[in-house]
Protein backbone atom coordinates (compact mmCIF):
# COMPACT_ATOMS: atom_id res chain seq x y z
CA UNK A 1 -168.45 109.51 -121.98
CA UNK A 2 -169.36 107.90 -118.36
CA UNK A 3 -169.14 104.51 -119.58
CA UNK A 4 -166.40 104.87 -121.70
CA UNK A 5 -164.45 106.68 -118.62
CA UNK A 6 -165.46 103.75 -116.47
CA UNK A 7 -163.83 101.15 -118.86
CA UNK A 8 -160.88 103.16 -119.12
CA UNK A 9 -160.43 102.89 -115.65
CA UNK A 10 -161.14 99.48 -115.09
CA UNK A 11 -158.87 98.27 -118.16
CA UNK A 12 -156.37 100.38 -116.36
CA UNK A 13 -156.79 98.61 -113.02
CA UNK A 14 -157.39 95.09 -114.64
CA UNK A 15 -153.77 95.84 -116.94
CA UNK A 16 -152.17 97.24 -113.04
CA UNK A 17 -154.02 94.41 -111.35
CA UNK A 18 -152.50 91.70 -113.57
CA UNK A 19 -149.01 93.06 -113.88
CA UNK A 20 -149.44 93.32 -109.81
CA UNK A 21 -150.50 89.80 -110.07
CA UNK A 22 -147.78 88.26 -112.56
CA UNK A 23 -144.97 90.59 -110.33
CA UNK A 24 -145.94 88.84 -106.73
CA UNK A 25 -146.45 85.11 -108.61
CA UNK A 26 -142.52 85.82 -109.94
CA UNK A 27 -141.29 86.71 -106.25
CA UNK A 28 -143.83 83.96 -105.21
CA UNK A 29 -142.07 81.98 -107.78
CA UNK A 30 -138.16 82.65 -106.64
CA UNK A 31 -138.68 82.72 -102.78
CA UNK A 32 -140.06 79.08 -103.42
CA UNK A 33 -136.85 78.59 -105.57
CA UNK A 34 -134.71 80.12 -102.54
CA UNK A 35 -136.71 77.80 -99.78
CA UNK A 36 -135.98 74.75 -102.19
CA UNK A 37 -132.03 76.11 -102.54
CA UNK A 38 -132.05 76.40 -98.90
CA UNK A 39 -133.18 73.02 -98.02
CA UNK A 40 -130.62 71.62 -100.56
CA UNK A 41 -128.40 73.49 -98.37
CA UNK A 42 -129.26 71.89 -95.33
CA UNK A 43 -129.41 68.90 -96.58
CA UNK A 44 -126.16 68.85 -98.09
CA UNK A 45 -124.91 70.38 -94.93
CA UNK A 46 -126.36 67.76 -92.85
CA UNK A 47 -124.71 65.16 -95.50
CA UNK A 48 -121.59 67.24 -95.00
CA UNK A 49 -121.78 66.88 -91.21
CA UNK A 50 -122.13 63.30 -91.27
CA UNK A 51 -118.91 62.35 -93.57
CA UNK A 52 -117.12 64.59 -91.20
CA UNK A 53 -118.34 62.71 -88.31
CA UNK A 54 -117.90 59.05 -90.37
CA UNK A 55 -114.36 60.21 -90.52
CA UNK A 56 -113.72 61.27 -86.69
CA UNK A 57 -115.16 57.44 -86.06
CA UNK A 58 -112.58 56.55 -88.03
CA UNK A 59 -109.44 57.93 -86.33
CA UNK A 60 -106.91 55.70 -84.72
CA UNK A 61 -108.04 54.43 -80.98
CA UNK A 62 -104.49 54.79 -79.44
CA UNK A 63 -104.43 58.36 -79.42
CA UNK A 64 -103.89 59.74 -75.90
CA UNK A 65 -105.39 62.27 -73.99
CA UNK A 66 -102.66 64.43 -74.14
CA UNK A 67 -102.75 64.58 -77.91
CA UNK A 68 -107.13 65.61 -78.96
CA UNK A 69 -108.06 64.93 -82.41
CA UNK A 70 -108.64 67.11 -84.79
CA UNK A 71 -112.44 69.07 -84.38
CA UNK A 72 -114.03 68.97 -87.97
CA UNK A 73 -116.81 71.15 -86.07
CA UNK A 74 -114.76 74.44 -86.69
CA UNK A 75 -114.90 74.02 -90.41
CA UNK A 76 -118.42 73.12 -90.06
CA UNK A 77 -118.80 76.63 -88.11
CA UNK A 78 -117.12 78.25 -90.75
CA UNK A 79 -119.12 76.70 -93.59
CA UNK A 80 -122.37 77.46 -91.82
CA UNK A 81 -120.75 81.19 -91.22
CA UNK A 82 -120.68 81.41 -94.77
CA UNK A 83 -123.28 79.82 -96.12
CA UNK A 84 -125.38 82.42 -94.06
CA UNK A 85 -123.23 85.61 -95.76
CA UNK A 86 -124.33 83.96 -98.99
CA UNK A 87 -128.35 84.31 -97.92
CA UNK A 88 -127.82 88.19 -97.28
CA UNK A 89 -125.69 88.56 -100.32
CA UNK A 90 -126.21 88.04 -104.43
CA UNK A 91 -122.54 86.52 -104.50
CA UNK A 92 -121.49 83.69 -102.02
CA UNK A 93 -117.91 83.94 -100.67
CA UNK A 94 -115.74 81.47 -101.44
CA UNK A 95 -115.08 78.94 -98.39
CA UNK A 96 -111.63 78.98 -97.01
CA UNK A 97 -110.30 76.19 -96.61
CA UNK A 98 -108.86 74.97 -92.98
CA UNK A 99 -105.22 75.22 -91.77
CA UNK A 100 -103.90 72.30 -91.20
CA UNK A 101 -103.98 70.89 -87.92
CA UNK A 102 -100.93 70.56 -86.32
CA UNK A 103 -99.71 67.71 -83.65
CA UNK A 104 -100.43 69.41 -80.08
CA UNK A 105 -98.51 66.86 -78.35
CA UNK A 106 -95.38 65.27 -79.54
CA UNK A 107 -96.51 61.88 -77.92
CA UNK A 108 -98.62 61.57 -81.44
CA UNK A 109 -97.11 59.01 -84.18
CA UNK A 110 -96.84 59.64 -87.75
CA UNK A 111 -99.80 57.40 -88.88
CA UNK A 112 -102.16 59.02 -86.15
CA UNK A 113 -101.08 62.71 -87.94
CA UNK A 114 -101.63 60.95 -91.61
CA UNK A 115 -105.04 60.18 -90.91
CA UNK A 116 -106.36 63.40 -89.13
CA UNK A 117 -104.80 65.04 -91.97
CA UNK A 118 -106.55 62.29 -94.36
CA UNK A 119 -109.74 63.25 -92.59
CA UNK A 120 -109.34 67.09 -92.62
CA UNK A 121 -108.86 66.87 -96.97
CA UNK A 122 -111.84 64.94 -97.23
CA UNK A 123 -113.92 67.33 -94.79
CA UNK A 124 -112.26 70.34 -97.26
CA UNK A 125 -113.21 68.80 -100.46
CA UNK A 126 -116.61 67.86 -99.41
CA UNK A 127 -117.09 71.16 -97.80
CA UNK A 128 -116.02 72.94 -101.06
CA UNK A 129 -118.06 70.82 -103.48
CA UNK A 130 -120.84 71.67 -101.59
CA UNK A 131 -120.25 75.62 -101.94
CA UNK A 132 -119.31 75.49 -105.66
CA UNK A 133 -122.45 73.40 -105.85
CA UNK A 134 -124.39 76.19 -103.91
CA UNK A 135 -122.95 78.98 -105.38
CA UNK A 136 -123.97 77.83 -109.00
CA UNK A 137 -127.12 77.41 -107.94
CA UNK A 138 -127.77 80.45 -105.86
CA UNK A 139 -126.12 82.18 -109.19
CA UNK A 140 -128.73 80.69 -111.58
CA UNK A 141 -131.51 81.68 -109.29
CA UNK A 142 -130.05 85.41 -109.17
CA UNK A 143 -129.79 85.22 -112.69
CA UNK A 144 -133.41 83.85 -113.25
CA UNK A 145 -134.92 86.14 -111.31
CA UNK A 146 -132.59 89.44 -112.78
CA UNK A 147 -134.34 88.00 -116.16
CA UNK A 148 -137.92 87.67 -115.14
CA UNK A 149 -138.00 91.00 -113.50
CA UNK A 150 -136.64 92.76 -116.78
CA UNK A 151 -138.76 90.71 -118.91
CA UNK A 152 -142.33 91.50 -116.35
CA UNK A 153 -140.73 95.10 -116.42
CA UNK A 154 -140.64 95.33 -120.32
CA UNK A 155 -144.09 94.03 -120.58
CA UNK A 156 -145.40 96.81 -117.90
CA UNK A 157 -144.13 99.73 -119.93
CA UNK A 158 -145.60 98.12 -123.20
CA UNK A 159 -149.20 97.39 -121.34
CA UNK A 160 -148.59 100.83 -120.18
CA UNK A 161 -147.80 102.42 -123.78
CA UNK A 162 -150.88 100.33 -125.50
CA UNK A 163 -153.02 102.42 -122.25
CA UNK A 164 -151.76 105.35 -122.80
CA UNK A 165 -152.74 104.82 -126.43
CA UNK A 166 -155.85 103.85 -125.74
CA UNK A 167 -156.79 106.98 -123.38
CA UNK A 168 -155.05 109.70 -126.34
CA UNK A 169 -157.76 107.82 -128.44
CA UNK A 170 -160.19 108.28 -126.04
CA UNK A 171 -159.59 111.69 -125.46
CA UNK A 172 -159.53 112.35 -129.59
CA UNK A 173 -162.80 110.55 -129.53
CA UNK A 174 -164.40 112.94 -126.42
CA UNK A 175 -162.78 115.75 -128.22
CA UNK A 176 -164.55 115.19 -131.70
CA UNK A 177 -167.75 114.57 -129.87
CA UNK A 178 -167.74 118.19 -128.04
CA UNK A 179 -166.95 119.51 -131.47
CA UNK A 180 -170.03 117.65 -133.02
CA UNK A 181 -172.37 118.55 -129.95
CA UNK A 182 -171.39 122.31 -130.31
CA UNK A 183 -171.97 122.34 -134.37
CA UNK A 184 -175.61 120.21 -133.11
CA UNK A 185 -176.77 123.20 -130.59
CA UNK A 186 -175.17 125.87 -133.50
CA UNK A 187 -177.51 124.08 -136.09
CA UNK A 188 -180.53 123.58 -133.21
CA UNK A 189 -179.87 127.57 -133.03
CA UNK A 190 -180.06 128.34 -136.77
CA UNK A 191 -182.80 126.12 -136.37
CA UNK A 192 -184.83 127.91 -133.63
CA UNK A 193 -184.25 131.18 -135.58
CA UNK A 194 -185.47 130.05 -138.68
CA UNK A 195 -188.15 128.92 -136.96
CA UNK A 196 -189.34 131.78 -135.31
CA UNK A 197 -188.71 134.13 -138.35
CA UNK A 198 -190.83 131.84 -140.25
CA UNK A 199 -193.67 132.07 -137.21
CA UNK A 200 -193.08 135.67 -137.95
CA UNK A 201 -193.53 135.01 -141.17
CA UNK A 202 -196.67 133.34 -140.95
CA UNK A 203 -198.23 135.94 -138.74
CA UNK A 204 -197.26 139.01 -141.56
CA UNK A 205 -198.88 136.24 -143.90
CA UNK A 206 -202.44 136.15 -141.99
CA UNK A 207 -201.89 139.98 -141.32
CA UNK A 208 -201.76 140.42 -145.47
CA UNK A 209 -204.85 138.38 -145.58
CA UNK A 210 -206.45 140.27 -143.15
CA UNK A 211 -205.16 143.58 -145.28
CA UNK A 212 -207.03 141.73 -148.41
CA UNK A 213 -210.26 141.50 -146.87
CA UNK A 214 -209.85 145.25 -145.64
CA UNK A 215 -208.93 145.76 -149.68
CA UNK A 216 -211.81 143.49 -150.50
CA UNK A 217 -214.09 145.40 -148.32
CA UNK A 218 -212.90 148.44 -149.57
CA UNK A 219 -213.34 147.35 -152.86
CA UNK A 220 -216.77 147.22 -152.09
CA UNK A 221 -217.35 150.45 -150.57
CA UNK A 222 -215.98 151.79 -153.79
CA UNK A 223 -218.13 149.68 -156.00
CA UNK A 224 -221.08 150.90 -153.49
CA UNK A 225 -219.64 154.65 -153.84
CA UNK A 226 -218.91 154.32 -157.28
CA UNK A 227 -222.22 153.35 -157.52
CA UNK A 228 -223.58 156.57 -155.28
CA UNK A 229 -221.41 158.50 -157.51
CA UNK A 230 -223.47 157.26 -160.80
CA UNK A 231 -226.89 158.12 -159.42
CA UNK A 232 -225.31 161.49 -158.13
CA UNK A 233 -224.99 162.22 -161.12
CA UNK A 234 -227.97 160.48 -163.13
CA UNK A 235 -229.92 163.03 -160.71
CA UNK A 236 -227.94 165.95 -161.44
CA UNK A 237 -228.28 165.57 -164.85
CA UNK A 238 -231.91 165.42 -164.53
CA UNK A 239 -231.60 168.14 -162.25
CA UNK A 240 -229.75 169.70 -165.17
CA UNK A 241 -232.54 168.79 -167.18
CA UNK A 242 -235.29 170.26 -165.24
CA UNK A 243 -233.30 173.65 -164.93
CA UNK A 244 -233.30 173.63 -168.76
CA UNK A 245 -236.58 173.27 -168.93
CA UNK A 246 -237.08 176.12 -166.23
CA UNK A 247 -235.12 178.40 -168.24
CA UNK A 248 -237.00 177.06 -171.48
CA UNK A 249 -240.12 177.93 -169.48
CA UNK A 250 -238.02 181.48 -168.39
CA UNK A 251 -237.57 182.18 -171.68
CA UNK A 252 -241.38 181.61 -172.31
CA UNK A 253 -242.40 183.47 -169.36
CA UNK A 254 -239.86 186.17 -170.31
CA UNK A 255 -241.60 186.07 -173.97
CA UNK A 256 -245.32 185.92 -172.38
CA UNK A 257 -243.84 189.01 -169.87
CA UNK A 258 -242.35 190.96 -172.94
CA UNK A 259 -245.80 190.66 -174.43
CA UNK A 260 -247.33 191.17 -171.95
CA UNK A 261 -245.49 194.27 -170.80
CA UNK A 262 -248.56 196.60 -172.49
CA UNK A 263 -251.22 194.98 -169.91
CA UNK A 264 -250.23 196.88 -166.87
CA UNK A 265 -248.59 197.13 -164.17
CA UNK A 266 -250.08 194.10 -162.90
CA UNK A 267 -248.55 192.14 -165.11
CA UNK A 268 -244.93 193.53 -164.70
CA UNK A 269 -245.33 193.30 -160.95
CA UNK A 270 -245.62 189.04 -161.66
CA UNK A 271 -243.11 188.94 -164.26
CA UNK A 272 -240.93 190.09 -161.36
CA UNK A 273 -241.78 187.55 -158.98
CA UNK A 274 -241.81 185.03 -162.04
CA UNK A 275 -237.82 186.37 -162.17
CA UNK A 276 -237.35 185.76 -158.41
CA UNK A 277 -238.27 182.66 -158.49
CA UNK A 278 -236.52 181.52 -161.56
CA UNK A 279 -233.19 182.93 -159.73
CA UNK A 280 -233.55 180.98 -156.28
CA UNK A 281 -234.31 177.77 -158.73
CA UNK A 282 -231.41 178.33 -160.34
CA UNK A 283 -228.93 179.11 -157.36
CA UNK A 284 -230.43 176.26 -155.55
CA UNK A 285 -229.63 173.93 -158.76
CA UNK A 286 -226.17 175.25 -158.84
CA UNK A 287 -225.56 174.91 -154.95
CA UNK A 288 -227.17 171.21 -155.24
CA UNK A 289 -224.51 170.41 -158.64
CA UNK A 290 -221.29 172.36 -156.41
CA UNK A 291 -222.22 169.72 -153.39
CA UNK A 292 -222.70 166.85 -155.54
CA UNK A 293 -219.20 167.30 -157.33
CA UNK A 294 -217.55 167.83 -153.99
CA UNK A 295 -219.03 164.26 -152.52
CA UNK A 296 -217.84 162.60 -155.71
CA UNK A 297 -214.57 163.38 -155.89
CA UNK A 298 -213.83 163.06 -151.93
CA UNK A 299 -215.35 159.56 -152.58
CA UNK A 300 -213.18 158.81 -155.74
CA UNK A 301 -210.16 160.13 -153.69
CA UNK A 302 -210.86 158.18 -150.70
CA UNK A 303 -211.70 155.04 -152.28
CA UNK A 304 -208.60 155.18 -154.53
CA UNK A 305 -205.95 155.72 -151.87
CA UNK A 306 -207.55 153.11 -149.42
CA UNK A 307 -206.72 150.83 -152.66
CA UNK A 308 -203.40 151.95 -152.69
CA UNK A 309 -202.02 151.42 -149.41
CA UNK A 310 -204.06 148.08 -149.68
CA UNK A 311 -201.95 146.54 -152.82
CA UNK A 312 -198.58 148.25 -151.10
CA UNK A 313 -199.19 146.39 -147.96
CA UNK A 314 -200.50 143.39 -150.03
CA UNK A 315 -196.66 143.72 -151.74
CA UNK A 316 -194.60 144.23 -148.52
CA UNK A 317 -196.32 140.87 -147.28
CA UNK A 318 -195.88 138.53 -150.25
CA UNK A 319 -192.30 140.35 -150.31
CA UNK A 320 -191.88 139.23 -146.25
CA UNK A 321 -193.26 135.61 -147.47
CA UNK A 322 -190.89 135.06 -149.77
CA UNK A 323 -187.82 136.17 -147.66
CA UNK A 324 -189.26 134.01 -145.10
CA UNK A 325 -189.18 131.05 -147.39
CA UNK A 326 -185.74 131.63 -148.25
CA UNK A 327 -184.62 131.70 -144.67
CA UNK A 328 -186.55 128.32 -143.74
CA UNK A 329 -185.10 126.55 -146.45
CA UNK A 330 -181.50 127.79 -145.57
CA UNK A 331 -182.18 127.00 -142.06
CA UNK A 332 -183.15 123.64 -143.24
CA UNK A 333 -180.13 122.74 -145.46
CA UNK A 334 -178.22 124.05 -142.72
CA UNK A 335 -179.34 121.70 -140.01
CA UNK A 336 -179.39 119.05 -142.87
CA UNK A 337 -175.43 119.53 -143.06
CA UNK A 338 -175.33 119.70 -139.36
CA UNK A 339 -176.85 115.89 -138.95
CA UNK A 340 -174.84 114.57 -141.62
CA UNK A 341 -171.64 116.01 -139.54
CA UNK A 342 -173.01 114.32 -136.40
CA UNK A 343 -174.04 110.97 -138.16
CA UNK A 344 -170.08 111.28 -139.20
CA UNK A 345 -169.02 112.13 -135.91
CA UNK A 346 -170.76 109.15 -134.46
CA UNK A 347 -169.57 106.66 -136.91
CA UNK A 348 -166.14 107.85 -136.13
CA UNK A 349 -166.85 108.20 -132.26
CA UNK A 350 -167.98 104.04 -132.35
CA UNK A 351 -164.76 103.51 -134.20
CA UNK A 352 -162.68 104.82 -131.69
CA UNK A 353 -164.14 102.96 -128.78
CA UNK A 354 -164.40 99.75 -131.11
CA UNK A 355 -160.45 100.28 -131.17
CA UNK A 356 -160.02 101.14 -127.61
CA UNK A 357 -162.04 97.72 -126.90
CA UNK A 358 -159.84 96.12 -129.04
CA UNK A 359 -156.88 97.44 -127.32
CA UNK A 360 -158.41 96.38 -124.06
CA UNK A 361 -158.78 92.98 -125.13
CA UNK A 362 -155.35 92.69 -126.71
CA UNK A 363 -154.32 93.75 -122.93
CA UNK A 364 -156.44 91.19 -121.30
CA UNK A 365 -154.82 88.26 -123.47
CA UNK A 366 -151.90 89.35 -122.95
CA UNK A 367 -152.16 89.45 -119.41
């Protein structure tokens, strides 16, 4: 925009500069006319001045004091008196022709008044030529210049409309290139916030990974407590096993007691501690089975939920992956469309100051 502000400017001063130029070489132009019309001037005053003073040589030599010729110098006066109204004005005046001079004294003959008055016509017709001769010119040069200025005054306001032109181009062309920089930074935006979602992303990614090797090691506590669980219960059915083989043994005991019942007291005091310890076996077998069933199914319980919330975390982050992935690709065709729009912009944008270069050059020739 700098550079393109800086040509502007300087076509603008080169197209002022030349018009500046071509204006002061057309006044240059007609005050060289007007020196050249003046020194015709003189000169054909100074032939003008001469014939007039041929024809005073020429007067009769037997005119008398008393009688003075005519003065030619008055009509020179008044020619030079006019010829300097025509330098201050567009339209010369015409020059008035003398009175006639009149006899002062009446000692003067005839022939002496014929040829003053001979003299005096010729002084008038020469002093008349010469203004008509004058006047054309000094009209042609008026005219000249009238049609120079108009024509140098035309061709400003056209140099001026193809700049003017040239700058609403400009200004189109700075105009679609703030549009194309804002869509850039709204696209670098969408951008930036794809990006960090997708960052986001990543971390809920490594954080479900993490989540599967919790799973995975809970997995293995399971195996380990399903495992626990097994041989819990291997042993409690061989503790199962031995306390049906106490109460087979009871049952014997009981029999051998029953038998035995007609030995004595002796006996019966045995049989009872034979029953004692048969009961404390057998609540210490069912205490041992009541424990055993409550560690295996807080094990089962805890191992199954831990899997649980494991696979429903496991869900939520492939869900979050995918929605990620959505967003980055969006984000992508969107800044995609954005540099297409400034590659446009651009191409347009060089085609406007390839135009406005053209214009400047068109200005420069035709200056």
């Amino acid at each position: 925009e700098g550079a393109l502000s800086q040509r502007r400017a300087t076509s603008e001063k080169d197209t002022m500069s030349s018009v500046d130029k071509n204006r002061q070489a057309s006044l240059e132009a007609g005050k060289r006319k007007l020196e050249a019309f003046k020194q015709r001037k003189a000169a054909m005053k100074s032939a003008s001045q001469r014939s007039n003073m041929s024809h005073e040589d020429q007067a009769p030599a037997d005119v008398t004091e008393s009688s003075p010729p005519p003065k030619p110098s008055a009509y020179r006066d008044k020619l030079e008196e006019q010829l300097g109204a025509m330098n201050h004005s567009p339209s010369p005046s015409p020059i008035v022709a003398a009175p006639p001079v009149a006899a002062a004294e009446p000692s003067v003959d005839d022939s002496m008044l014929a040829a003053v008055s001979t003299n005096a016509t010729y002084a008038a017709q020469a002093d008349r030529a010469v203004n008509d001769d004058l006047a054309r010119e000094h009209a042609q040069l008026l005219d000249n210049l009238e049609r120079e200025r108009s024509e140098w005054a035309s061709r400003e306001i056209e140099l001026r409309a193809q700049a003017d032109d040239a700058r609403r181009e400009l200004n189109a062309a700075r105009a679609e290139a703030a549009e194309a920089s804002a869509q850039l930074e709204a696209a670098n935006s969408k951008v930036a916030a794809a990006r960090l979602m997708a960052e986001s992303e990543a971390k809920a990614v490594a954080e479900a990974k993490g989540h599967k090797a919790e799973i995975a090691k809970l997995a293995a506590a399971k195996a380990e407590a399903d495992a626990e669980v097994a041989r819990k219960v291997d042993e409690l059915k061989l503790a199962k096993e031995d306390i049906a083989a106490y109460l087979a043994k009871n049952e014997e005991i009981s029999a051998k007691v029953s038998k035995a019942v007609k030995k004595g007291k002796g006996i019966e005091v045995e049989k009872k501690q034979l029953e004692v310890t048969v009961a404390e076996l057998r609540t210490q077998l069912e205490q041992a089975g009541s424990a055993y069933a409550a560690e295996l199914a807080q094990a089962t319980g805890s191992a199954d939920n831990a899997a649980m919330a494991a696979k429903e975390e496991a869900r939520d982050a492939q869900r979050r992956l995918a929605d990620a992935s959505s967003a980055l690709e969006a984000a992508n065709a969107a800044r995609s469309d954005a540099e297409a729009k400034v590659s446009a912009l651009a191409e347009s944008l060089a085609a406007a100051e390839s135009a406005a270069a053209s214009n400047e050059a068109a200005v420069a020739e035709a200056n």
